[in-house]
Protein backbone atom coordinates (compact mmCIF):
# COMPACT_ATOMS: atom_id res chain seq x y z
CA UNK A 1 18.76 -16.12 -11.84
CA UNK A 2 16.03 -14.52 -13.99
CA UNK A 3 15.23 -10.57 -13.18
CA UNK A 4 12.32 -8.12 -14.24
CA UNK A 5 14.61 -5.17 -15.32
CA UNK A 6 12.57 -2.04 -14.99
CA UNK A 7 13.45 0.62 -18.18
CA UNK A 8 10.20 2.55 -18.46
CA UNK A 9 6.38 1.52 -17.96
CA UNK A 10 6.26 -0.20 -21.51
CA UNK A 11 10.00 -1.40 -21.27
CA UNK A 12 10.79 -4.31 -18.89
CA UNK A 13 12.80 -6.94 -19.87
CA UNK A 14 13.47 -10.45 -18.64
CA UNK A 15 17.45 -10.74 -18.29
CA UNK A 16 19.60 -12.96 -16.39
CA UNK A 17 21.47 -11.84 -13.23
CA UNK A 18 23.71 -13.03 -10.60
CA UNK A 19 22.00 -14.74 -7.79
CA UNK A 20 23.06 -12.47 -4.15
CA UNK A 21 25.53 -13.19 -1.88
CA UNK A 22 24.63 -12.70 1.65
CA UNK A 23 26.24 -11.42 4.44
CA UNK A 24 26.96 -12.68 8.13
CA UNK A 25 23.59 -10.89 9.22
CA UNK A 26 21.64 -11.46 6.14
CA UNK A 27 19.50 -13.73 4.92
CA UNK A 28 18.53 -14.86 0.93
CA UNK A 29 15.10 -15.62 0.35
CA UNK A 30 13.18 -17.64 -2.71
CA UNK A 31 10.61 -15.13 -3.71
CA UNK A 32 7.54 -16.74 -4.20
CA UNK A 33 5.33 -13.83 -4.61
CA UNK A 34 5.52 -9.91 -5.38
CA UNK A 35 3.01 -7.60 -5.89
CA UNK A 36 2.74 -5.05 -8.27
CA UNK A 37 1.87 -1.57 -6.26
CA UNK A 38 0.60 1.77 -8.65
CA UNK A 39 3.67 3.25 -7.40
CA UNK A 40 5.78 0.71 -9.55
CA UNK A 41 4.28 2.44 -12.57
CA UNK A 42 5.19 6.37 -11.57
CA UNK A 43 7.66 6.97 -14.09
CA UNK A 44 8.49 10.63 -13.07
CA UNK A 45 9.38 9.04 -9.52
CA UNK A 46 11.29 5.80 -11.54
CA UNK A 47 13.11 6.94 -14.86
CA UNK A 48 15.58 9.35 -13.24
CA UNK A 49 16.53 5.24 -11.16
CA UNK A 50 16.41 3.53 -14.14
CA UNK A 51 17.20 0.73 -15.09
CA UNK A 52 16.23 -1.28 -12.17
CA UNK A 53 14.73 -4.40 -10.44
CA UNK A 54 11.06 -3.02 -8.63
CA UNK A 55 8.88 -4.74 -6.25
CA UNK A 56 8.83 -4.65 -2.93
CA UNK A 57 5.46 -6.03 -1.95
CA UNK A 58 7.64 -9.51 -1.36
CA UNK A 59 7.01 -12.58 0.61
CA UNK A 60 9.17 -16.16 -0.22
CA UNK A 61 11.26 -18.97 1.50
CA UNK A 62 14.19 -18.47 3.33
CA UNK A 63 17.05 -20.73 1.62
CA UNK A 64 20.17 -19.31 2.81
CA UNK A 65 21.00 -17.64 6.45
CA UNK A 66 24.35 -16.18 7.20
CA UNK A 67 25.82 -17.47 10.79
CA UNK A 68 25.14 -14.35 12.98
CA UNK A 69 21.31 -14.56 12.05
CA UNK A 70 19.00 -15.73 14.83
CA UNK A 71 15.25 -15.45 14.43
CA UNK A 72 14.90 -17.04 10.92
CA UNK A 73 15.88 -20.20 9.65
CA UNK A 74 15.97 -21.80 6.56
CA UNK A 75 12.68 -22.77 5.37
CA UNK A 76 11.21 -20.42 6.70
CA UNK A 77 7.94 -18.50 5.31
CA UNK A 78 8.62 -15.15 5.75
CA UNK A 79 7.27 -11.91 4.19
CA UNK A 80 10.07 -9.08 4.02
CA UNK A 81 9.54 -4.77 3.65
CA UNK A 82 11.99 -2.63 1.64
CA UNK A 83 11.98 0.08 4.11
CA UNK A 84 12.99 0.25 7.48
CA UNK A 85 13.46 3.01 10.27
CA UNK A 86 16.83 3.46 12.51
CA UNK A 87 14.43 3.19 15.68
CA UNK A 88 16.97 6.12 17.37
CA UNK A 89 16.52 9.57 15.77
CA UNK A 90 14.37 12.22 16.91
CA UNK A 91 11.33 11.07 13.90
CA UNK A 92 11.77 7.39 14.92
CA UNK A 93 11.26 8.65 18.71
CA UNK A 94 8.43 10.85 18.93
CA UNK A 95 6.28 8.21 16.63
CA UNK A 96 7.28 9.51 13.54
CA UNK A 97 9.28 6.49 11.98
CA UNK A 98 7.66 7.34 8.28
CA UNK A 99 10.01 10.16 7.95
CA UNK A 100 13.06 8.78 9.51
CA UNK A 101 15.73 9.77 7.08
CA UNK A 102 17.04 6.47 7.01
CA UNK A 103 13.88 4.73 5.76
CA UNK A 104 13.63 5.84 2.14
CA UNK A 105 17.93 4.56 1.92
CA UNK A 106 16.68 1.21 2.97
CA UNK A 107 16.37 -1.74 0.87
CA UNK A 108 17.23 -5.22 -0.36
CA UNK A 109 18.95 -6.92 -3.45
CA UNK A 110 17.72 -6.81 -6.04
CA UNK A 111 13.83 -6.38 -5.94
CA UNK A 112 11.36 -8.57 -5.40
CA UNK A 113 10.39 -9.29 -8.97
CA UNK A 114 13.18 -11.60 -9.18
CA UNK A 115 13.68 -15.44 -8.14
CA UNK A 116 15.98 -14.59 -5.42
CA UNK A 117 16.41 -11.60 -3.49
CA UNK A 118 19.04 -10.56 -0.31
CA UNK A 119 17.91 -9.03 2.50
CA UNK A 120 20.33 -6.61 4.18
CA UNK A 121 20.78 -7.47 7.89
CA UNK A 122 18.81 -4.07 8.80
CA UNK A 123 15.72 -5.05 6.86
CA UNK A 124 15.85 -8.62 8.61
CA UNK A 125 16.10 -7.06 12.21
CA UNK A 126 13.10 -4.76 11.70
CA UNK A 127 11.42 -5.50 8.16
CA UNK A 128 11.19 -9.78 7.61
CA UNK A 129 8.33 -11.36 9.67
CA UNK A 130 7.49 -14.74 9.54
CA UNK A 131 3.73 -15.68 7.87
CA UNK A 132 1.42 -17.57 9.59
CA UNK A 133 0.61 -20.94 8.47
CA UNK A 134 -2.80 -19.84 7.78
CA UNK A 135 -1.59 -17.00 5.76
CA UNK A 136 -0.32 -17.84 2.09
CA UNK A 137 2.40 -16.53 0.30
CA UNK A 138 0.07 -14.26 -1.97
CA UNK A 139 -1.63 -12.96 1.03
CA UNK A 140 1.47 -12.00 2.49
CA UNK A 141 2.48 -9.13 -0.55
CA UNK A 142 -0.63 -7.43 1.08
CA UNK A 143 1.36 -7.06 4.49
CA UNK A 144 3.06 -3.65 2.97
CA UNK A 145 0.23 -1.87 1.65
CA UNK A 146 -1.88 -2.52 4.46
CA UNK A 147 0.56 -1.34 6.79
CA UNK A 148 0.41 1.52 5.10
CA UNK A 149 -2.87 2.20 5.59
CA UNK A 150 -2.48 1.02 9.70
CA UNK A 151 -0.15 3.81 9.57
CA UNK A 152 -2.40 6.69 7.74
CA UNK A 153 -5.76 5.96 9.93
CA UNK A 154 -3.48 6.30 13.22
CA UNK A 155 -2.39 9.39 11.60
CA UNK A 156 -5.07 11.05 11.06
CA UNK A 157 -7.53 9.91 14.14
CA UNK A 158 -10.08 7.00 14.27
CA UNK A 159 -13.53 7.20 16.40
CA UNK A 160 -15.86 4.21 16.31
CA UNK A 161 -18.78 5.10 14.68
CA UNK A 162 -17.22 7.81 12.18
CA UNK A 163 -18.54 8.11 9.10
CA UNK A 164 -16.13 8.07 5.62
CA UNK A 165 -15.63 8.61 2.60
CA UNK A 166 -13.34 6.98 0.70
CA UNK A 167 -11.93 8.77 -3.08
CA UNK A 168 -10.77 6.34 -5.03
CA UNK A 169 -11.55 2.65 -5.04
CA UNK A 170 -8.61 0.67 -6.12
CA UNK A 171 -6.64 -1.78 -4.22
CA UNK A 172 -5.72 0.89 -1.52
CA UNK A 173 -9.36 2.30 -1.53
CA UNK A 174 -10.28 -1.10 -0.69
CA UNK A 175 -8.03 -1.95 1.90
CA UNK A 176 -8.32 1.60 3.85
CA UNK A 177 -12.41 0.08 3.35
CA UNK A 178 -12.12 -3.02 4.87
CA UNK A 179 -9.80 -1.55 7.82
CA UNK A 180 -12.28 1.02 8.75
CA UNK A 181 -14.92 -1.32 9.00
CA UNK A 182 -12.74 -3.59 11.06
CA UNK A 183 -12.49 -0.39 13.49
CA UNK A 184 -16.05 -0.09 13.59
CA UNK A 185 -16.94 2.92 11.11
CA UNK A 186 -20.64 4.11 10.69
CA UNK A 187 -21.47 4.60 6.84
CA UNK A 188 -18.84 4.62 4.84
CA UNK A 189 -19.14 5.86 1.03
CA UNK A 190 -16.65 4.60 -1.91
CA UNK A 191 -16.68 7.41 -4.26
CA UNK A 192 -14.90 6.90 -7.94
CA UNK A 193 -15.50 6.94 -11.43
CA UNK A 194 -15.49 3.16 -12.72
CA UNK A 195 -18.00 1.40 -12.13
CA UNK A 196 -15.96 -1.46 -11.87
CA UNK A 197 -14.38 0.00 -8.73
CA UNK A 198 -17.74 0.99 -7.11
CA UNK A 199 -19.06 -2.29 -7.83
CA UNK A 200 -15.94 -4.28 -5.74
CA UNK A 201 -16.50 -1.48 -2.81
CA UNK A 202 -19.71 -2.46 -2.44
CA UNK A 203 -18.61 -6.00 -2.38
CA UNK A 204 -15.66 -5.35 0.14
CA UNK A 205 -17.98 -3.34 2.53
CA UNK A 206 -19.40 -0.08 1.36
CA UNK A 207 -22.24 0.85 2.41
CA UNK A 208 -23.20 3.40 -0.94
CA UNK A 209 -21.00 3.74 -3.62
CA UNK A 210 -21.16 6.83 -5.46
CA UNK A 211 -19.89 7.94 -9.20
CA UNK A 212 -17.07 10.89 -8.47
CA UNK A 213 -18.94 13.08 -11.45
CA UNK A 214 -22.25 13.05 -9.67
CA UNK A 215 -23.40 15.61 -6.81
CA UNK A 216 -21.74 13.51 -4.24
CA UNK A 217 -21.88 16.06 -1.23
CA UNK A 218 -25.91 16.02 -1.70
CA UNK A 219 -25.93 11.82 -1.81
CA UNK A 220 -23.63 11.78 1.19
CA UNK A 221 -26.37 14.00 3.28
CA UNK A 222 -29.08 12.33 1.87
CA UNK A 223 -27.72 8.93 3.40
CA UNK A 224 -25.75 10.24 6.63
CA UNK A 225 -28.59 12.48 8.46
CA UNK A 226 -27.46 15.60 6.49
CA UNK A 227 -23.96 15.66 7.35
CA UNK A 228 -21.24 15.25 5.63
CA UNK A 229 -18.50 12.75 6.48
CA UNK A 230 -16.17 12.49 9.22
CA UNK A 231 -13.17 11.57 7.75
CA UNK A 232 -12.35 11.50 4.29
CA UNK A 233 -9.88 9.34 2.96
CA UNK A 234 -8.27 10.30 -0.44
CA UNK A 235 -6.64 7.22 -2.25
CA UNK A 236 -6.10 9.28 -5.84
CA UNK A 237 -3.40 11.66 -6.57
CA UNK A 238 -5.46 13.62 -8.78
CA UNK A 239 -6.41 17.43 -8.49
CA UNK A 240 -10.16 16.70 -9.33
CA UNK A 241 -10.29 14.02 -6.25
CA UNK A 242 -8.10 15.55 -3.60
CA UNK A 243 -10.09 19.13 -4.28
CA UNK A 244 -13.01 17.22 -3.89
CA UNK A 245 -12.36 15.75 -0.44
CA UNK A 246 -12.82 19.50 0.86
CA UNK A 247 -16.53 19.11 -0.39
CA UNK A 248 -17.48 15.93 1.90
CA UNK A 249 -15.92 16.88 4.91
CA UNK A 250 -17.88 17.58 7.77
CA UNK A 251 -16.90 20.75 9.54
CA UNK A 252 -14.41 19.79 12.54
CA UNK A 253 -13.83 16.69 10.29
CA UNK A 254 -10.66 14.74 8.86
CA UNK A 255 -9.17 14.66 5.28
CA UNK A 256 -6.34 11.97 5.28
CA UNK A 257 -4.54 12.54 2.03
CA UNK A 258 -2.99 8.46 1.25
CA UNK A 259 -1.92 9.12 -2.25
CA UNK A 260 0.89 11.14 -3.96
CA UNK A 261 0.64 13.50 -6.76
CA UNK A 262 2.45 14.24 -9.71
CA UNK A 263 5.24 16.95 -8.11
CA UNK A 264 3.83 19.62 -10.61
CA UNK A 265 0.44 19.22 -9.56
CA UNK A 266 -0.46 22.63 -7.29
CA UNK A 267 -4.04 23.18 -5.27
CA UNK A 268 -5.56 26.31 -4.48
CA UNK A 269 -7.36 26.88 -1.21
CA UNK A 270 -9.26 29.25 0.67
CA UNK A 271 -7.51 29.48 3.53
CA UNK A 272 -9.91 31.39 5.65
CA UNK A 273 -12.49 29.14 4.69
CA UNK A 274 -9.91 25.72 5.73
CA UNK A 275 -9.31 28.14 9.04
CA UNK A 276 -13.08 28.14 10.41
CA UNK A 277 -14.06 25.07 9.34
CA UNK A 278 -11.75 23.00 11.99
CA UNK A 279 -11.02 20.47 9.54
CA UNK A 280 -7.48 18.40 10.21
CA UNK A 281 -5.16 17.47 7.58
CA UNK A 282 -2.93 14.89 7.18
CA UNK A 283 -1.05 12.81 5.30
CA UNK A 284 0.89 9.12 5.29
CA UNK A 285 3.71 8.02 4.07
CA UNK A 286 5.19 4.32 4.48
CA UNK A 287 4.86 2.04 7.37
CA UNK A 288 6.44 2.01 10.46
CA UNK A 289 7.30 -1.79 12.04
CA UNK A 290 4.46 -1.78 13.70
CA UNK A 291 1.68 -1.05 11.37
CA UNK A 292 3.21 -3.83 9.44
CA UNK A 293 2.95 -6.51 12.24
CA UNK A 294 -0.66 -5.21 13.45
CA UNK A 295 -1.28 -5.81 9.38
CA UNK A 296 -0.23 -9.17 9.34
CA UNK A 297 -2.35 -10.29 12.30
CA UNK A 298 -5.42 -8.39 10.74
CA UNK A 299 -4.68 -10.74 7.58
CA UNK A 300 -4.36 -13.51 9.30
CA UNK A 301 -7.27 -12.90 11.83
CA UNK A 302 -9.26 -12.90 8.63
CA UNK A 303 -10.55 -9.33 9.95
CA UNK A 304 -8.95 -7.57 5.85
CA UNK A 305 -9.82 -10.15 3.29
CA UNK A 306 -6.99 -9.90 0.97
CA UNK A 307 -6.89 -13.09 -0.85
CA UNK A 308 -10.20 -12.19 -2.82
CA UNK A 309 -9.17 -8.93 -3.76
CA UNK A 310 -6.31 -10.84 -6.30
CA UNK A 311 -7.42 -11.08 -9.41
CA UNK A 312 -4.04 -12.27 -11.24
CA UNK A 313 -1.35 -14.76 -10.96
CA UNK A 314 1.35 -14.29 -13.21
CA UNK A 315 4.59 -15.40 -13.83
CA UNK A 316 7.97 -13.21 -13.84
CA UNK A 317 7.61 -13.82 -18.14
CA UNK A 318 4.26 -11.90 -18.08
CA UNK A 319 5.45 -8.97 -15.94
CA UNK A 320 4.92 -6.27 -18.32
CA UNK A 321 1.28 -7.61 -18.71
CA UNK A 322 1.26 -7.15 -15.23
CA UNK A 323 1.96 -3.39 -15.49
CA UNK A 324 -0.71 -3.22 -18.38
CA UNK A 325 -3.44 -4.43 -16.05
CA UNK A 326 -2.69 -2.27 -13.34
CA UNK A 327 -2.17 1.10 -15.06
CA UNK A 328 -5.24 0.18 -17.43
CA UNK A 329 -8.51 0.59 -17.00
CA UNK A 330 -9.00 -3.40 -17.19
CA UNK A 331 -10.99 -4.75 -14.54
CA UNK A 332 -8.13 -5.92 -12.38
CA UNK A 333 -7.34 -5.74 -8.74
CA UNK A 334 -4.17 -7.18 -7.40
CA UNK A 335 -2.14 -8.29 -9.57
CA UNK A 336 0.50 -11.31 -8.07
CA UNK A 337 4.25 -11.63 -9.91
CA UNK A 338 4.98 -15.53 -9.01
CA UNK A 339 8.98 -15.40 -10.22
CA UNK A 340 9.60 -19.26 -9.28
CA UNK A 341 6.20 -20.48 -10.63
């Protein structure tokens, strides 16, 4: 079978493996779609594991099911997650799954930019859910990422009516977007620097979008009664965006911080000033299995509109094309690896 082989952000190369052998307990799947996340491209996080097969925003066909496997079947629609939780240690049961140490060990074989991939029998008890008819294989890859951000709202606190701010509208901007207007949000305010990006949050939802170099605190009180926001929501790993979320947060407020930095990357507070302002901090890692199956049913409710938020199809030959488009400043969205198209 044909395999993305990850090397660096400007070397992946197409190369032939051996198609998986499963297991008793485990399943093979046809992928018919994978995603391509931003966290594909951090190479500090992906040299020191290189080389290797990415993607894990994977949904495909099941074609092969070892004897001891119940729930699926073959032919099957399924989408599948990389990482999984044990469901017993002390994390998994006090609601804290994200940081079970189990779940960052979990995975399946090889990655999902490839034409076939094995799932481990763990990952099918707790991490393979079958789609919808309704819901395509393309919508599916969204299931991950907007479990994820399931996950970081209940983290951080939800009230009907709050208003947010958003830093950062890419693909997760715009997801976290369309979920807290789902949950009933008051104004909500997309706040980047491409225009691009502020232009699609406006079009997924928001109800001002507002350039990251301008005086955004002021346009924020201008258009929310004079207060600043309720929660703020930071999508961007960048010191310039996650200092700013301490400027739009209302005192007694939220800062939910959904992004990773680059490890070097250090902040500088006042902590007496953090101290009186009552402001909670947060932030989210992952998705436990229930964020991912409350994300699925908000897919296929139609209540997140995923499918217009893809803005390529490409096929496993174009991959590194793929990785151009999302860590350029090309005006792309999703972009959809298709390995059997």
């Amino acid at each position: 079978m044909r395999v993305a082989v990850y090397y660096n952000n400007n070397d992946i190369r197409i190369e032939e493996a051996s198609k998986p052998e499963i297991g008793e307990a485990e399943v093979l799947i046809k992928v018919e779609a994978s995603g391509i996340c931003g966290s594909d491209l951090m190479e500090w996080y992906r040299l020191p594991k290189a080389p290797l097969v990415l993607g894990h925003e994977v949904t495909g066909e099941v074609v092969e099911a070892g004897k001891n496997v119940k729930d699926f079947n073959i032919g099957n629609r399924v989408v599948v997650t990389h990482h999984v939780p044990c469901n017993t240690c002390h994390y998994c049961l006090t609601d804290r799954h994200t940081i079970c140490p189990m779940i960052k060990s979990t995975s399946f074989d090889p990655g999902g930019f490839a034409e076939y991939l094995r799932i481990p029998e763990v990952n099918v008890d707790r991490g393979m859910f079958k789609l919808p008819d309704n819901v395509s294989y393309e919508e599916g890859t969204f299931v991950e990422p907007l479990g994820c951000v399931v996950r970081g709202v209940r983290n951080i606190g939800f009230n009907p009516g709050d208003s947010v701010a958003i830093i950062g509208s890419g693909i997760t901007g715009l997801l976290n977007l369309q979920y807290v207007r789902s949950l009933g949000a008051g104004r909500v305010f997309a706040v980047d620097i491409d225009e691009y990006k502020l232009q699609n949050a406006i079009d997924f939802g928001a109800s001002y979008a507002v350039n990251a170099k301008d005086d955004v605190a002021s346009k924020i009180k201008e258009n929310n009664e004079e207060k600043l926001c309720d929660l703020v929501i930071v999508c961007i790993g960048v010191k310039s965006a996650l200092e700013q979320a301490f400027e739009l947060v209302d005192s007694g407020g939220r800062i939910l911080f959904f992004a990773p930095s680059s490890p070097e990357l250090e902040l500088n507070l006042n902590f007496n000033k953090l101290w009186w302002s009552g402001v909670k901090l947060a932030s989210s890692y992952a998705a436990a299995p229930k964020d991912l199956e409350l994300a699925l049913n908000l897919i296929a409710e139609e209540r997140v509109d995923v499918e217009k938020m893809i803005t390529h199809r490409l096929h496993l030959s174009e991959i590194k094309r793929g990785f151009d488009l999302v860590g350029g400043n090309s005006q792309s969205l999703k972009v959809i690896i298709k390995p059997n198209s």
